[in-house]
C-alpha atoms as a PDB file:
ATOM      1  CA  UNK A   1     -45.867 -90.094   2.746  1.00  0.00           C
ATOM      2  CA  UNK A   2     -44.845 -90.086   6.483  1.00  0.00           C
ATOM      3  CA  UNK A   3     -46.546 -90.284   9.365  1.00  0.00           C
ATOM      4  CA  UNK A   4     -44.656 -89.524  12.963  1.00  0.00           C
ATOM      5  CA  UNK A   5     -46.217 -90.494  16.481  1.00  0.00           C
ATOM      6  CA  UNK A   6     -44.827 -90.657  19.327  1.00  0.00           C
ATOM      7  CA  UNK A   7     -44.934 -94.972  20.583  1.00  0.00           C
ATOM      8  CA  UNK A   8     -44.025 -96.302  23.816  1.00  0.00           C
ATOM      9  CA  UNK A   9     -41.074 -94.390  25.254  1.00  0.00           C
ATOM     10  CA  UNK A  10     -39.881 -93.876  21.048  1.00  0.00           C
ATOM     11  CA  UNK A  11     -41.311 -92.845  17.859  1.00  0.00           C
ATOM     12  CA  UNK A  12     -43.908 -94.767  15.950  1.00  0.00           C
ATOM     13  CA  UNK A  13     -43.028 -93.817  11.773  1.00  0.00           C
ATOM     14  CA  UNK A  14     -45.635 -95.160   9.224  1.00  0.00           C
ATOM     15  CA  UNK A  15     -44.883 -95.150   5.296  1.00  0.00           C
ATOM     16  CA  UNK A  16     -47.189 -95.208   2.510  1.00  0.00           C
ATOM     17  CA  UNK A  17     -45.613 -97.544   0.156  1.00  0.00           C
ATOM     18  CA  UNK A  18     -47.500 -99.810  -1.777  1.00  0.00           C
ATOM     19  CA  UNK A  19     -44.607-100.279  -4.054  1.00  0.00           C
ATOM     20  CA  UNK A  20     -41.923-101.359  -1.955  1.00  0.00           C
ATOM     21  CA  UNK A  21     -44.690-102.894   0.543  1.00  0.00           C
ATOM     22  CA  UNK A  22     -44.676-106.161  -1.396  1.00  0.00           C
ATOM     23  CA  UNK A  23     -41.540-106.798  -1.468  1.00  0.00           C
ATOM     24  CA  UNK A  24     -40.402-106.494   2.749  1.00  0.00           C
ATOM     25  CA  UNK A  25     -41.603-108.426   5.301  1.00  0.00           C
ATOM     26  CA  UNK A  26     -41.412-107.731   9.173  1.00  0.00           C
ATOM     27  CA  UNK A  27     -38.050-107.828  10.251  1.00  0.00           C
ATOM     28  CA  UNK A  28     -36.668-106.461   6.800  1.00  0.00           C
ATOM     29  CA  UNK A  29     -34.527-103.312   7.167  1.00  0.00           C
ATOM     30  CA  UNK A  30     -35.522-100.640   5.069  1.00  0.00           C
ATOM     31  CA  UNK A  31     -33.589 -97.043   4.509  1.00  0.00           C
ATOM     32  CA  UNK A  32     -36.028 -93.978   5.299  1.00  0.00           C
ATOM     33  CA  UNK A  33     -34.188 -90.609   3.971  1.00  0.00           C
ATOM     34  CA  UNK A  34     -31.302 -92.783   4.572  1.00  0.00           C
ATOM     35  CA  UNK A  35     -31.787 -93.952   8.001  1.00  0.00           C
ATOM     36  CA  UNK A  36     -31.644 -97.551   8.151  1.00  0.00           C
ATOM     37  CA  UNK A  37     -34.835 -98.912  10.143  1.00  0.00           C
ATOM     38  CA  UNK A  38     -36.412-102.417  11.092  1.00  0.00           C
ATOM     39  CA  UNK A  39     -39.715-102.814   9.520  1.00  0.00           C
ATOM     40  CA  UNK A  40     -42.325-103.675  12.426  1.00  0.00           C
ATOM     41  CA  UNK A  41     -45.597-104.159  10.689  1.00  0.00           C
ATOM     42  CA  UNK A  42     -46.489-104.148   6.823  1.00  0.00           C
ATOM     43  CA  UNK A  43     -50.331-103.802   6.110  1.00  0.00           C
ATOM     44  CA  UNK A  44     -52.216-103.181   3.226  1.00  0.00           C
ATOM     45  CA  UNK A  45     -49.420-100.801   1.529  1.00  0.00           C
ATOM     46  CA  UNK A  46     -48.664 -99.410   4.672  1.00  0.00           C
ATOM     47  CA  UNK A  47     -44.881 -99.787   6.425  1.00  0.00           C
ATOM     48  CA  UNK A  48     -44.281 -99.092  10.498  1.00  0.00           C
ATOM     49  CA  UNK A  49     -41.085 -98.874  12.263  1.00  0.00           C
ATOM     50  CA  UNK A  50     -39.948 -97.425  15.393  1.00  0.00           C
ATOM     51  CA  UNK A  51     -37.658 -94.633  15.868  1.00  0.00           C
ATOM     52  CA  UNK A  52     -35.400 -95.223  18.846  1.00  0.00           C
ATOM     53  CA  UNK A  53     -33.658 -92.353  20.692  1.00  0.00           C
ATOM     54  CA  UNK A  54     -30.128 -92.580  18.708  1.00  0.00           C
ATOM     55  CA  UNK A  55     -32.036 -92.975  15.632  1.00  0.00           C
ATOM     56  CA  UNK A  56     -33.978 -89.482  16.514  1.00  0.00           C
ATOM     57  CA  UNK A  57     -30.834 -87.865  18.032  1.00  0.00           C
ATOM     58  CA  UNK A  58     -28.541 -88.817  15.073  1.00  0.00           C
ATOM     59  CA  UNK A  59     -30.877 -88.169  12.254  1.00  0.00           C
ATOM     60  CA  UNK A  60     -33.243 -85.421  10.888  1.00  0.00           C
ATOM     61  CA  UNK A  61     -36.080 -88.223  11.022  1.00  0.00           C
ATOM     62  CA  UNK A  62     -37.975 -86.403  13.910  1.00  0.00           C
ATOM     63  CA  UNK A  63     -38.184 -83.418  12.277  1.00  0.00           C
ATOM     64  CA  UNK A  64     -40.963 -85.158   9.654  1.00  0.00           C
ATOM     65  CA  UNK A  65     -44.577 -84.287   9.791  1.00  0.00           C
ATOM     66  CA  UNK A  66     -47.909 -85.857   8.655  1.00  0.00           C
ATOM     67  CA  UNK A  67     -48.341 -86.140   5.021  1.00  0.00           C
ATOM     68  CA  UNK A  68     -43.708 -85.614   4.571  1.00  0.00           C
ATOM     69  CA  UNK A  69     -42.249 -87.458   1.532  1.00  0.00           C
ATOM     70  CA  UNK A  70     -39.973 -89.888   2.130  1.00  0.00           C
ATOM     71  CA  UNK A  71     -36.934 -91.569   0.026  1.00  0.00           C
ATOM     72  CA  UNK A  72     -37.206 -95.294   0.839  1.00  0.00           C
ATOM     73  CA  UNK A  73     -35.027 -98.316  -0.181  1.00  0.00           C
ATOM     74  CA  UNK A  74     -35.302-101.683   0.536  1.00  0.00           C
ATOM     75  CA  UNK A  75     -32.039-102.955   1.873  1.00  0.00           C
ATOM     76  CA  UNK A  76     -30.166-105.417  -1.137  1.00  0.00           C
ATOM     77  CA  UNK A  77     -30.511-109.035  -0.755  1.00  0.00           C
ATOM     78  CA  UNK A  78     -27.688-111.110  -1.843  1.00  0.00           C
ATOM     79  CA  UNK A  79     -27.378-112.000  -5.550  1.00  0.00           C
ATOM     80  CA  UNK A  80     -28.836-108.338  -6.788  1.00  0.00           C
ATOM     81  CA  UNK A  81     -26.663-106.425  -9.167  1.00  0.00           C
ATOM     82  CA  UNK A  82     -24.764-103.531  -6.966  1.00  0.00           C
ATOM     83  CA  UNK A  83     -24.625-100.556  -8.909  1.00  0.00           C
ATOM     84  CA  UNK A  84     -23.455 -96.999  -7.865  1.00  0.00           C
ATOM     85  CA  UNK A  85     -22.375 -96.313  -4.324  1.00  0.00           C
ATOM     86  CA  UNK A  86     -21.938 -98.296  -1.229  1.00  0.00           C
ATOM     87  CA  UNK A  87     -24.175 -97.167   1.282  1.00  0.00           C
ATOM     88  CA  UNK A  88     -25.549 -98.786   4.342  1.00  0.00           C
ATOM     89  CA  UNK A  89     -28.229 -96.367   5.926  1.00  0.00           C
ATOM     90  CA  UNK A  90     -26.433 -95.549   9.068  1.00  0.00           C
ATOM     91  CA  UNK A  91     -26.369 -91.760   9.176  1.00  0.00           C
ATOM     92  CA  UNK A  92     -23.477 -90.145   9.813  1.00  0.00           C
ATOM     93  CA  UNK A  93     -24.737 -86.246  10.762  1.00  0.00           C
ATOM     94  CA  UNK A  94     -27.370 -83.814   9.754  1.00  0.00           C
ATOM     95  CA  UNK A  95     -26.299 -81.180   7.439  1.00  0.00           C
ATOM     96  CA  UNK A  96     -28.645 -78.471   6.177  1.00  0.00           C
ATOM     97  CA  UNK A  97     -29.116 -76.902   2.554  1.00  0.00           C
ATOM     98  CA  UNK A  98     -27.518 -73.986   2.040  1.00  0.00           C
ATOM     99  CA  UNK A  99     -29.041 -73.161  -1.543  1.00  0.00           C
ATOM    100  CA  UNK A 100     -30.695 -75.364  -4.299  1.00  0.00           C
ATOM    101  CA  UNK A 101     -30.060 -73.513  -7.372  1.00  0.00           C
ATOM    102  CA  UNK A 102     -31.638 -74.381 -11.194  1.00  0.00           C
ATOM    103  CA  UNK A 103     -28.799 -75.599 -13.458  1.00  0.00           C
ATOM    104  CA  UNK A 104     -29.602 -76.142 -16.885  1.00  0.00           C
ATOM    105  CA  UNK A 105     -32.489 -78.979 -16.538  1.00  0.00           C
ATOM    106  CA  UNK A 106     -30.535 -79.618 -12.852  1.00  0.00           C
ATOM    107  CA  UNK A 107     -30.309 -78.259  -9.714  1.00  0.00           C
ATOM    108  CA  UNK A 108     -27.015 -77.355  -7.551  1.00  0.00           C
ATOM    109  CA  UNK A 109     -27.721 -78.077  -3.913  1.00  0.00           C
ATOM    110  CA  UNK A 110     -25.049 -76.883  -1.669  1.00  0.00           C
ATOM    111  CA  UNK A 111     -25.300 -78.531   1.896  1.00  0.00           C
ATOM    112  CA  UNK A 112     -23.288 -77.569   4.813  1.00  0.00           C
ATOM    113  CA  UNK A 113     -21.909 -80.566   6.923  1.00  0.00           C
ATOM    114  CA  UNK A 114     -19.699 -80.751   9.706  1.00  0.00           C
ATOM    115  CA  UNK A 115     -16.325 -81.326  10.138  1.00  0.00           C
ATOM    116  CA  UNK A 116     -16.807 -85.241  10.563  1.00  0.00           C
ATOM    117  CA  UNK A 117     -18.686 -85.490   7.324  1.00  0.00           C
ATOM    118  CA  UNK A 118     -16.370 -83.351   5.414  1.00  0.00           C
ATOM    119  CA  UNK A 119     -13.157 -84.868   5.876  1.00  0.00           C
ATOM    120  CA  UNK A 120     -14.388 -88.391   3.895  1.00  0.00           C
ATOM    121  CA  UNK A 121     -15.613 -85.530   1.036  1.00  0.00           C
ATOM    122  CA  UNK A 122     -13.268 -85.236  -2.114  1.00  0.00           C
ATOM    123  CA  UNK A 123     -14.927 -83.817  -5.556  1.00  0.00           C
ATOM    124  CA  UNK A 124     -15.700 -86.778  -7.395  1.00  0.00           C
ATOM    125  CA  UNK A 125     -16.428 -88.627  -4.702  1.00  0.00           C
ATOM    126  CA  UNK A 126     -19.656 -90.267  -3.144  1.00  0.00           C
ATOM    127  CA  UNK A 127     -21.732 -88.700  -0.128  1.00  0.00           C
ATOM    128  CA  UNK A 128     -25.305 -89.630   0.674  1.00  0.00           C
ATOM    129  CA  UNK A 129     -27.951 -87.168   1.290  1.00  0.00           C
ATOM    130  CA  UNK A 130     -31.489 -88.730   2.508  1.00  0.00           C
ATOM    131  CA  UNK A 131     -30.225 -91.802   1.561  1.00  0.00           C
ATOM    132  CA  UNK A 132     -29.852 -90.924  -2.220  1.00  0.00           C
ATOM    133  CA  UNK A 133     -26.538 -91.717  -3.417  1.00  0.00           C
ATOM    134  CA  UNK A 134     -24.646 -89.062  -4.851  1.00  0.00           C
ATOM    135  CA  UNK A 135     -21.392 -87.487  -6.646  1.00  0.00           C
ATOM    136  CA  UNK A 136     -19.774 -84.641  -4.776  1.00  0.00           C
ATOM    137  CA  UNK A 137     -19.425 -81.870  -7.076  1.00  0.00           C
ATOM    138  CA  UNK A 138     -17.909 -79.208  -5.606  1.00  0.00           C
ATOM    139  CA  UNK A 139     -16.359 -78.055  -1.725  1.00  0.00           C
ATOM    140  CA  UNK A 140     -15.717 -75.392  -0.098  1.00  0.00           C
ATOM    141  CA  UNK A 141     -14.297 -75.460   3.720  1.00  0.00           C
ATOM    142  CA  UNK A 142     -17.484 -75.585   5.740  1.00  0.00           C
ATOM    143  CA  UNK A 143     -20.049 -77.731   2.381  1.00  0.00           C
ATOM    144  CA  UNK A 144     -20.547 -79.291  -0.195  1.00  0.00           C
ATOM    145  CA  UNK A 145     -22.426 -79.364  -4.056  1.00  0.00           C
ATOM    146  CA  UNK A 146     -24.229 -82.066  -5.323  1.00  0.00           C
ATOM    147  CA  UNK A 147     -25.359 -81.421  -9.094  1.00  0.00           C
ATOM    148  CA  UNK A 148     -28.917 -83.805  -9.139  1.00  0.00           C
ATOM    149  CA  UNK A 149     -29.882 -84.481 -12.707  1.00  0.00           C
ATOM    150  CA  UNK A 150     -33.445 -84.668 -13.527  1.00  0.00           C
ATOM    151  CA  UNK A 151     -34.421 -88.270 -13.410  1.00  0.00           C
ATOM    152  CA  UNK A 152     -32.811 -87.846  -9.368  1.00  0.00           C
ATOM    153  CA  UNK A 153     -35.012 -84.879  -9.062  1.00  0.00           C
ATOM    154  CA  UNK A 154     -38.440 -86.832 -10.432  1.00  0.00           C
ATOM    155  CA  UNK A 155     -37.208 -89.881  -8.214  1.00  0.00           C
ATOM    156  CA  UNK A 156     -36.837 -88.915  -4.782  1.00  0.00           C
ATOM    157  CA  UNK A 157     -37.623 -85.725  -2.377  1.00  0.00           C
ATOM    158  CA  UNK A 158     -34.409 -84.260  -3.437  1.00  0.00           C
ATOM    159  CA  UNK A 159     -36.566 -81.681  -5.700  1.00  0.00           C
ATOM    160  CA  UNK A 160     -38.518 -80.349  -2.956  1.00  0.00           C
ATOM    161  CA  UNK A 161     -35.410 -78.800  -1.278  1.00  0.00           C
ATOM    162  CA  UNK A 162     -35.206 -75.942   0.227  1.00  0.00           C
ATOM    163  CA  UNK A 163     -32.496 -73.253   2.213  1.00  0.00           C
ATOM    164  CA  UNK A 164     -32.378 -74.251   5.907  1.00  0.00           C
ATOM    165  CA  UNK A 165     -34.168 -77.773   5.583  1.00  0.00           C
ATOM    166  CA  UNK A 166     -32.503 -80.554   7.582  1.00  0.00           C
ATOM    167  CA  UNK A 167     -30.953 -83.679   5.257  1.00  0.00           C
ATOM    168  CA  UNK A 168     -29.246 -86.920   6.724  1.00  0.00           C
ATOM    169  CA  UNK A 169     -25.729 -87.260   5.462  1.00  0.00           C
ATOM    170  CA  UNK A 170     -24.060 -90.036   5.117  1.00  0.00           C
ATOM    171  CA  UNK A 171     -19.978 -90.099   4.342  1.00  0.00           C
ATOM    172  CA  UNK A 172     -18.183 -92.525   1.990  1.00  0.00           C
ATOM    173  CA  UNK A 173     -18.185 -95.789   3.337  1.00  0.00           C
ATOM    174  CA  UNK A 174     -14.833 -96.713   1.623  1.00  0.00           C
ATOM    175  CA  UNK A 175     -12.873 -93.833   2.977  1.00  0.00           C
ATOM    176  CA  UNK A 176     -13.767 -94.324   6.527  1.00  0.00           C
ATOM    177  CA  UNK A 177     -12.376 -97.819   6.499  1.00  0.00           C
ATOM    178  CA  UNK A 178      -9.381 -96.446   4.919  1.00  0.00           C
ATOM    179  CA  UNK A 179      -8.984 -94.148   7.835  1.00  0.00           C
ATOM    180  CA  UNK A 180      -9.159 -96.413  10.583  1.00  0.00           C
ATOM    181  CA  UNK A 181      -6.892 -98.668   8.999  1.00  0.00           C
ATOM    182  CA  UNK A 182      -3.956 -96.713   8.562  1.00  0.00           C
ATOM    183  CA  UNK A 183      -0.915 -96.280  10.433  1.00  0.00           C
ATOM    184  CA  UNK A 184      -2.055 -93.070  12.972  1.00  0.00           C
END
């Protein structure tokens, strides 16, 4: 659970996390809903970090309330197993759902995205949403589907979507590099 105040100039965000709260220290960067962020205190299962403007303005992380569930991920420390997708926490856009439909023991989320986000998107592909790592399953010209399969939906916040809520996007890492490094 989130808390959001406002903290010299930025934004103070605390995280109930006795879990991961073991295992960072102050300093550590930890991903909340995908937004890569410097832990500045760790208390007694309790995590703080401040919000900067370009982490406000380039995220959906101001719109959380009192009491909002968070996805949160320690960054990986060198030597861990990497499994799935590369991501780094560093938001790309906000996109917002469009529909989260049931599908079989599923859901279909559809999320529209902008132009920026879209153009790294190919079915198959990898796009993170909140910071959850995920397999683009569908597109159309102005979205995107993600299928989440149950143990994704009893994991992270992903279940609790709704139409018109605000999610952090963040495009395949791979393909941007790709991008920039060929010939214009």
């Amino acid at each position: 659970m989130a808390a959001v105040e406002p903290d010299r100039g930025g934004t103070r965000l605390e995280v109930e996390a006795p879990r991961t709260s073991t295992q960072v220290a102050v300093g550590d960067s930890v991903s909340i809903n995908g937004c890569c962020l410097t832990v500045v205190s760790a208390v007694d299962g309790c995590l703080a970090f401040d919000a900067v403007p370009e982490s406000l303005e380039r995220s959906a992380l101001g719109s959380l309330r009192a009491g909002s569930g968070v996805n949160l991920e320690p960054a990986i420390r060198a030597g861990e197993p990497l499994g799935g997708h590369y991501v780094q926490g560093h938001v790309d856009a906000v996109g917002r759902v469009r529909s989260a439909d049931p599908e079989g023991q599923g859901l279909r989320v559809w999320i529209e995205a902008p132009p920026g986000v879209l153009r790294y998107c190919v079915e198959k592909g990898s796009i993170a949403v909140d910071g959850v790592s995920l397999t683009v399953a569908e597109l159309a010209d102005d979205a995107f589907a993600v299928a989440l399969v149950p143990h994704t939906l009893d994991e992270t916040t992903l279940g609790a979507l709704d139409a018109g809520q605000q999610v952090n996007l963040e495009a395949d890492l791979l393909a941007k590099y790709v991008e920039r490094l060929l010939p214009r």
